[in-house]
C-alpha atoms as a PDB file:
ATOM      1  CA  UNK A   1       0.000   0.000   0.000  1.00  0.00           C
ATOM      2  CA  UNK A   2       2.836   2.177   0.504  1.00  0.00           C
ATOM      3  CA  UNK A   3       5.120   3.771  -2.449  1.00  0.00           C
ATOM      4  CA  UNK A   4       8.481   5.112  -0.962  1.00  0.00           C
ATOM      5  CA  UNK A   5       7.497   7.992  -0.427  1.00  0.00           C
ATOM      6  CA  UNK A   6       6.046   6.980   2.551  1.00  0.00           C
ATOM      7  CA  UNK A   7       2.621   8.325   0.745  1.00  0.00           C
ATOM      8  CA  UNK A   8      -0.471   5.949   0.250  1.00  0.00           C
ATOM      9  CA  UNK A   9      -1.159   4.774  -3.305  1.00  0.00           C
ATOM     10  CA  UNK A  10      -4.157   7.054  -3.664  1.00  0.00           C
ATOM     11  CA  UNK A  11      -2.627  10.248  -2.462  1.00  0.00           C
ATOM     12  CA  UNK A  12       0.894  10.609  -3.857  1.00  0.00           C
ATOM     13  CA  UNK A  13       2.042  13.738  -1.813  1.00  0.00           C
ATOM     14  CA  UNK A  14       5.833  14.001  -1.132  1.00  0.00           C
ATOM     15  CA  UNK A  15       6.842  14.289   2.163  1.00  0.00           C
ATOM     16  CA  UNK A  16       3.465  13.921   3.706  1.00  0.00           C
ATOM     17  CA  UNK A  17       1.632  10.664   5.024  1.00  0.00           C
ATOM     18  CA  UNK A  18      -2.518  10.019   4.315  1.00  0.00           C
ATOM     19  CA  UNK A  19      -2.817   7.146   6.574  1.00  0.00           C
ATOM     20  CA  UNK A  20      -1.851   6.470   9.851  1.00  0.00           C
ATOM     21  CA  UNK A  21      -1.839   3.464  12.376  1.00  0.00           C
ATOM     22  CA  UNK A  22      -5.553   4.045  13.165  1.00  0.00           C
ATOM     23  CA  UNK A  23      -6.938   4.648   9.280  1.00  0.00           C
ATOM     24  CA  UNK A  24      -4.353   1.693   7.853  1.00  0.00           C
ATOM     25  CA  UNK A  25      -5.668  -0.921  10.803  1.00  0.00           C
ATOM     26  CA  UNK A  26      -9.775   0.255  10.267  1.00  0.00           C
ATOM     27  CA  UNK A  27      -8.876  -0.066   6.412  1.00  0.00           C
ATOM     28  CA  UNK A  28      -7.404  -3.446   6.902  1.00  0.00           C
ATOM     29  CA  UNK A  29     -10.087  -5.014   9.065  1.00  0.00           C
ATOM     30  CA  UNK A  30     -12.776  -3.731   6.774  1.00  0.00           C
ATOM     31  CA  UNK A  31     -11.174  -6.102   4.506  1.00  0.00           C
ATOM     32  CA  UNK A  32     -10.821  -9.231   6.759  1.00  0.00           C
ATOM     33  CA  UNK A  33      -7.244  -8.507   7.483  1.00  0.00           C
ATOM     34  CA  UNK A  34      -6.097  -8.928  11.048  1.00  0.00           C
ATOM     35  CA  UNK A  35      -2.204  -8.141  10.708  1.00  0.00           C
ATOM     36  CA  UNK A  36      -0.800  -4.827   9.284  1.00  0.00           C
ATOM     37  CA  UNK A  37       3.337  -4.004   8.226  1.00  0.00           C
ATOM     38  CA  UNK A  38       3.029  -0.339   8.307  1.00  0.00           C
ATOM     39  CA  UNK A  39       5.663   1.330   7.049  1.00  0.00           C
ATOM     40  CA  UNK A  40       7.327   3.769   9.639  1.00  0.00           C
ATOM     41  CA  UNK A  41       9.341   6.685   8.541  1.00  0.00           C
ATOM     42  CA  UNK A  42      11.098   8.243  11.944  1.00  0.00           C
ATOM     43  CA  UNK A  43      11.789  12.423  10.911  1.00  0.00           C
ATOM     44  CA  UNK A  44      14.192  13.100   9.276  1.00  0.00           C
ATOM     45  CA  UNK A  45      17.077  13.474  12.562  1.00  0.00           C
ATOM     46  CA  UNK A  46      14.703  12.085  14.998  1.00  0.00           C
ATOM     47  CA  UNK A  47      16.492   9.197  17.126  1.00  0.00           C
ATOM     48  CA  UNK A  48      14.583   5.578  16.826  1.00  0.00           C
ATOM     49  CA  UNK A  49      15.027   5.689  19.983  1.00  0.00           C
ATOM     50  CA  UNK A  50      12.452   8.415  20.766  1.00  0.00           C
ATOM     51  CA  UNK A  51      10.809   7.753  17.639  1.00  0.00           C
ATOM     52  CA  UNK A  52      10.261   3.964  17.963  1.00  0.00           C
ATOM     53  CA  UNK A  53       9.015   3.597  21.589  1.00  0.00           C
ATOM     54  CA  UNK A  54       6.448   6.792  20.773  1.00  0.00           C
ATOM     55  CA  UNK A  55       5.023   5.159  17.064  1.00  0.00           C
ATOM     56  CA  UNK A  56       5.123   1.514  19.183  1.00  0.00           C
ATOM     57  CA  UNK A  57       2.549   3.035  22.052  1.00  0.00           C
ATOM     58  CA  UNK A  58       0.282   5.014  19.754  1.00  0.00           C
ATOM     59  CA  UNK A  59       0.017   2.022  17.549  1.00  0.00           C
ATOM     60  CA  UNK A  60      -1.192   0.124  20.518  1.00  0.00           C
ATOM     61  CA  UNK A  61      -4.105   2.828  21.617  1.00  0.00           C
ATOM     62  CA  UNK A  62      -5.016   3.547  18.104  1.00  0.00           C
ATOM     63  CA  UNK A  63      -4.774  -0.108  15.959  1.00  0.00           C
ATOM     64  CA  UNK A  64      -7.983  -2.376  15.327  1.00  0.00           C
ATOM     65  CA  UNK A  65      -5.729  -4.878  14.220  1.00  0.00           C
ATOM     66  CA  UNK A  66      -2.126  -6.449  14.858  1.00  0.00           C
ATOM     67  CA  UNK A  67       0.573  -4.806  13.863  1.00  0.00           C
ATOM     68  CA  UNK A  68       4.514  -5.599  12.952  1.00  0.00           C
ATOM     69  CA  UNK A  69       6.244  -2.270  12.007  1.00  0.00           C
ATOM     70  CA  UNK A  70       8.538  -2.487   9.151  1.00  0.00           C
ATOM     71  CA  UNK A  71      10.590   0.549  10.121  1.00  0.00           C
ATOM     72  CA  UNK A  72      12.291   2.551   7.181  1.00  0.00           C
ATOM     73  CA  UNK A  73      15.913   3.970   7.900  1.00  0.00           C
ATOM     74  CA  UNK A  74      17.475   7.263   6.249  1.00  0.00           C
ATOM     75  CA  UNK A  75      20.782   7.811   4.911  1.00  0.00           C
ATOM     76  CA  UNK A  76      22.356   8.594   8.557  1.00  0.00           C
ATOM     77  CA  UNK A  77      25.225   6.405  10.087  1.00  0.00           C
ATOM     78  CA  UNK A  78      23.636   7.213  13.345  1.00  0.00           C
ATOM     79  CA  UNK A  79      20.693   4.791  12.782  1.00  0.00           C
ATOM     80  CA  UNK A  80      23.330   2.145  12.348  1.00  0.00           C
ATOM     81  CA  UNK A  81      24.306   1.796  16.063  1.00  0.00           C
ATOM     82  CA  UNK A  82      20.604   2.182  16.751  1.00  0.00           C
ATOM     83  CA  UNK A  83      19.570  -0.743  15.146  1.00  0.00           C
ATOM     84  CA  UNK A  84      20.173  -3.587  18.600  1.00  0.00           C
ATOM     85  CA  UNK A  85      17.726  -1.134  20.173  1.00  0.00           C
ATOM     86  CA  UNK A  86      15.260  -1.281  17.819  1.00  0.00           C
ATOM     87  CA  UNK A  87      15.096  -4.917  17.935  1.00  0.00           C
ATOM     88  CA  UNK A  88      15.158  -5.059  21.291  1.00  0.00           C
ATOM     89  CA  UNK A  89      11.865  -3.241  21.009  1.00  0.00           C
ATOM     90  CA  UNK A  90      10.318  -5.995  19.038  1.00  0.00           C
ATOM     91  CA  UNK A  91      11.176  -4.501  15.431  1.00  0.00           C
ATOM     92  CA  UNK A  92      13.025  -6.171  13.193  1.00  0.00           C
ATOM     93  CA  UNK A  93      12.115  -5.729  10.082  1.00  0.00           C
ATOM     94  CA  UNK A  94      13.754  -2.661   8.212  1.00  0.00           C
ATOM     95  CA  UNK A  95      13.898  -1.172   4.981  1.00  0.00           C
ATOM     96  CA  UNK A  96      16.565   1.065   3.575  1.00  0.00           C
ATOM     97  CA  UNK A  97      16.403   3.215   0.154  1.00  0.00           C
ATOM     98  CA  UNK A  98      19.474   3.809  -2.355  1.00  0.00           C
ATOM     99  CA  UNK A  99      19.906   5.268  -5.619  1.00  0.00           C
ATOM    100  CA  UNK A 100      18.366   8.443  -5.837  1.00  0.00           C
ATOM    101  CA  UNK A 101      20.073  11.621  -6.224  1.00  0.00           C
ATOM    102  CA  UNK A 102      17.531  13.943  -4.137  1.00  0.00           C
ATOM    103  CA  UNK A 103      17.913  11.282  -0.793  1.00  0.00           C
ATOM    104  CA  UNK A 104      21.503  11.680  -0.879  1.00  0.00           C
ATOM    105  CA  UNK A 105      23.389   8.794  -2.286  1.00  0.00           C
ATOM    106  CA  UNK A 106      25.022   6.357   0.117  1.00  0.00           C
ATOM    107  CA  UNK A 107      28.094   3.784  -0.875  1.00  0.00           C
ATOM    108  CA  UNK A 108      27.604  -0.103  -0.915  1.00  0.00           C
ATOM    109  CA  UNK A 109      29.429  -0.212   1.582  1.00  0.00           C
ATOM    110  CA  UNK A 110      26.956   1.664   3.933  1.00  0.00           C
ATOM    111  CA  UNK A 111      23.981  -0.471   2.752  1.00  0.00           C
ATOM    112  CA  UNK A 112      25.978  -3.789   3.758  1.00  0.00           C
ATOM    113  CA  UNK A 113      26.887  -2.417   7.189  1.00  0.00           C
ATOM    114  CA  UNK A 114      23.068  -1.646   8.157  1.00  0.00           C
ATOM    115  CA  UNK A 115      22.277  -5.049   6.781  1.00  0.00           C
ATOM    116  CA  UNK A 116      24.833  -6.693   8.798  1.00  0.00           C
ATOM    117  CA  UNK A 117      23.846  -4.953  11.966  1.00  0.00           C
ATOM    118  CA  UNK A 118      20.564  -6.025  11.430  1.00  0.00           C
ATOM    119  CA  UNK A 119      20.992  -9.411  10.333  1.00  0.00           C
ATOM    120  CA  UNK A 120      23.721  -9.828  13.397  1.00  0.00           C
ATOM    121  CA  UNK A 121      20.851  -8.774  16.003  1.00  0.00           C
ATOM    122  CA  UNK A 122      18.230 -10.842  14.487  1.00  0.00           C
ATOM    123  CA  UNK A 123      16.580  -8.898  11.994  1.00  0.00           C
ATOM    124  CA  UNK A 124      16.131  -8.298   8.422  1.00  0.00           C
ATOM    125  CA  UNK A 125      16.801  -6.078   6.125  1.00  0.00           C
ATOM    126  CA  UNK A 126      14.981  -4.565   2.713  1.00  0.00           C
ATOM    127  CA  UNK A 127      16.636  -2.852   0.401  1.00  0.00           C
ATOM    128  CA  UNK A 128      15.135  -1.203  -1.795  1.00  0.00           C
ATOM    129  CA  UNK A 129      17.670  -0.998  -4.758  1.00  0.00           C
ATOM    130  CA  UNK A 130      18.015   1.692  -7.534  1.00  0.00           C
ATOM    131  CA  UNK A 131      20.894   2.783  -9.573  1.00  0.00           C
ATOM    132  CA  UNK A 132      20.186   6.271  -9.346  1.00  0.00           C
ATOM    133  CA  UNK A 133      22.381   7.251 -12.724  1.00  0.00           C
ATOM    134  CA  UNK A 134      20.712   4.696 -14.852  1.00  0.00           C
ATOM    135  CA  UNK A 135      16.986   5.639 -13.571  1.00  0.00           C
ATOM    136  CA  UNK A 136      17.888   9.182 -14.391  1.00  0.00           C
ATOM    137  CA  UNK A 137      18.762   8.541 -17.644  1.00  0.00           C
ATOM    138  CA  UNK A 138      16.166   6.934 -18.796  1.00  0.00           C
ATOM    139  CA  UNK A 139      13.871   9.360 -19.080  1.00  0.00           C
ATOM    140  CA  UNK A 140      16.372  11.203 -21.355  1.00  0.00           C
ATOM    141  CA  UNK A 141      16.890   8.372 -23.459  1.00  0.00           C
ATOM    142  CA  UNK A 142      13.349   7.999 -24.688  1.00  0.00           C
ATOM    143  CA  UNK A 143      14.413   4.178 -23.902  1.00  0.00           C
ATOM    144  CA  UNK A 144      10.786   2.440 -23.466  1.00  0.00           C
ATOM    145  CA  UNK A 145      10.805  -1.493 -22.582  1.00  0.00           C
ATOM    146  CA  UNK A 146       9.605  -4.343 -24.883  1.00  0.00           C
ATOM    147  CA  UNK A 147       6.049  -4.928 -24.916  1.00  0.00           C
ATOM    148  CA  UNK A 148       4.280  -8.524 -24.650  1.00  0.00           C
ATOM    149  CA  UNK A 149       3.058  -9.418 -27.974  1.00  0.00           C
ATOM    150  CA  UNK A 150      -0.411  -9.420 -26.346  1.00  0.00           C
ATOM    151  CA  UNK A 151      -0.195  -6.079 -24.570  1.00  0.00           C
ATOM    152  CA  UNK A 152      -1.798  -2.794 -25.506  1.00  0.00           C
ATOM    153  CA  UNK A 153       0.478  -0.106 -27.296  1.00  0.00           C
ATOM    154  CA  UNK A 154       1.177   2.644 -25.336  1.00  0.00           C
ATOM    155  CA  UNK A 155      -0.726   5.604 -27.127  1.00  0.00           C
ATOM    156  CA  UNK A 156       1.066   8.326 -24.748  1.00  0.00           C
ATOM    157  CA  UNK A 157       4.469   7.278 -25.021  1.00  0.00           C
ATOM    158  CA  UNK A 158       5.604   9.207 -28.086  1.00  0.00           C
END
């Protein structure tokens, strides 16, 4: 449901989130689900420590359903070290982002030591993997992928 933007699908608004723990868990239940993976995106400087405890006790007052946070990390070598508390609080699924020019690029090397502390500590890690110079290219390249023989032509690609 969530694009990483941290924006719901229907309301694509940078920097801004439409749902929150109470909307996403009444949406889900509507539906017959009984187990939510919100995505959490701490601000931008905030410590997961203050961050994580605060999202973990609203989620708790406000959810109709279970919940397992998947909780999204920045580009700051901070969060790193922060990562054994985090799972200590019960989260230990993460996500972190690469590639894009505007989120500030980060080297390999960073992405495999956030991995490793999480993977170390018991948790896992998503990454959600770009190469930032080719997906700015292609827009310049007027590239467009193959089609499946049985697919519609594009009509608005030209």
């Amino acid at each position: 449901m969530h694009y990483d933007t941290g924006a719901t699908y229907f309301a694509n608004i940078p920097g801004a989130q439409v749902d929150d723990v109470e909307s996403a868990s009444r949406s889900a239940a509507y539906g017959g689900v009984t187990t939510v993976l919100p995505f959490w995106w701490p601000p931008k400087g905030e410590r997961l420590a203050v961050f994580l405890p605060r999202s973990i006790d609203d989620g708790r007052r406000r959810s109709y359903v279970d919940f397992a946070p998947h909780c999204c990390l920045w580009p700051d070598l901070d969060q790193i070290a922060e990562i054994p508390q985090a799972i200590a609080l019960g989260i230990t699924s993460f996500k972190a982002t690469m590639g894009y020019r505007h989120s500030g690029r980060m080297s390999d090397g960073y992405y495999l030591a956030k991995q490793m502390a999480a993977i170390r500590d018991g948790g896992l890690m998503m990454v959600h993997a770009e190469d930032g110079n080719l997906i700015e290219h292609l827009p310049s390249s007027r590239w467009s992928p193959p089609r499946a023989s049985w697919a519609a032509p594009c009509t608005s690609c030209t």
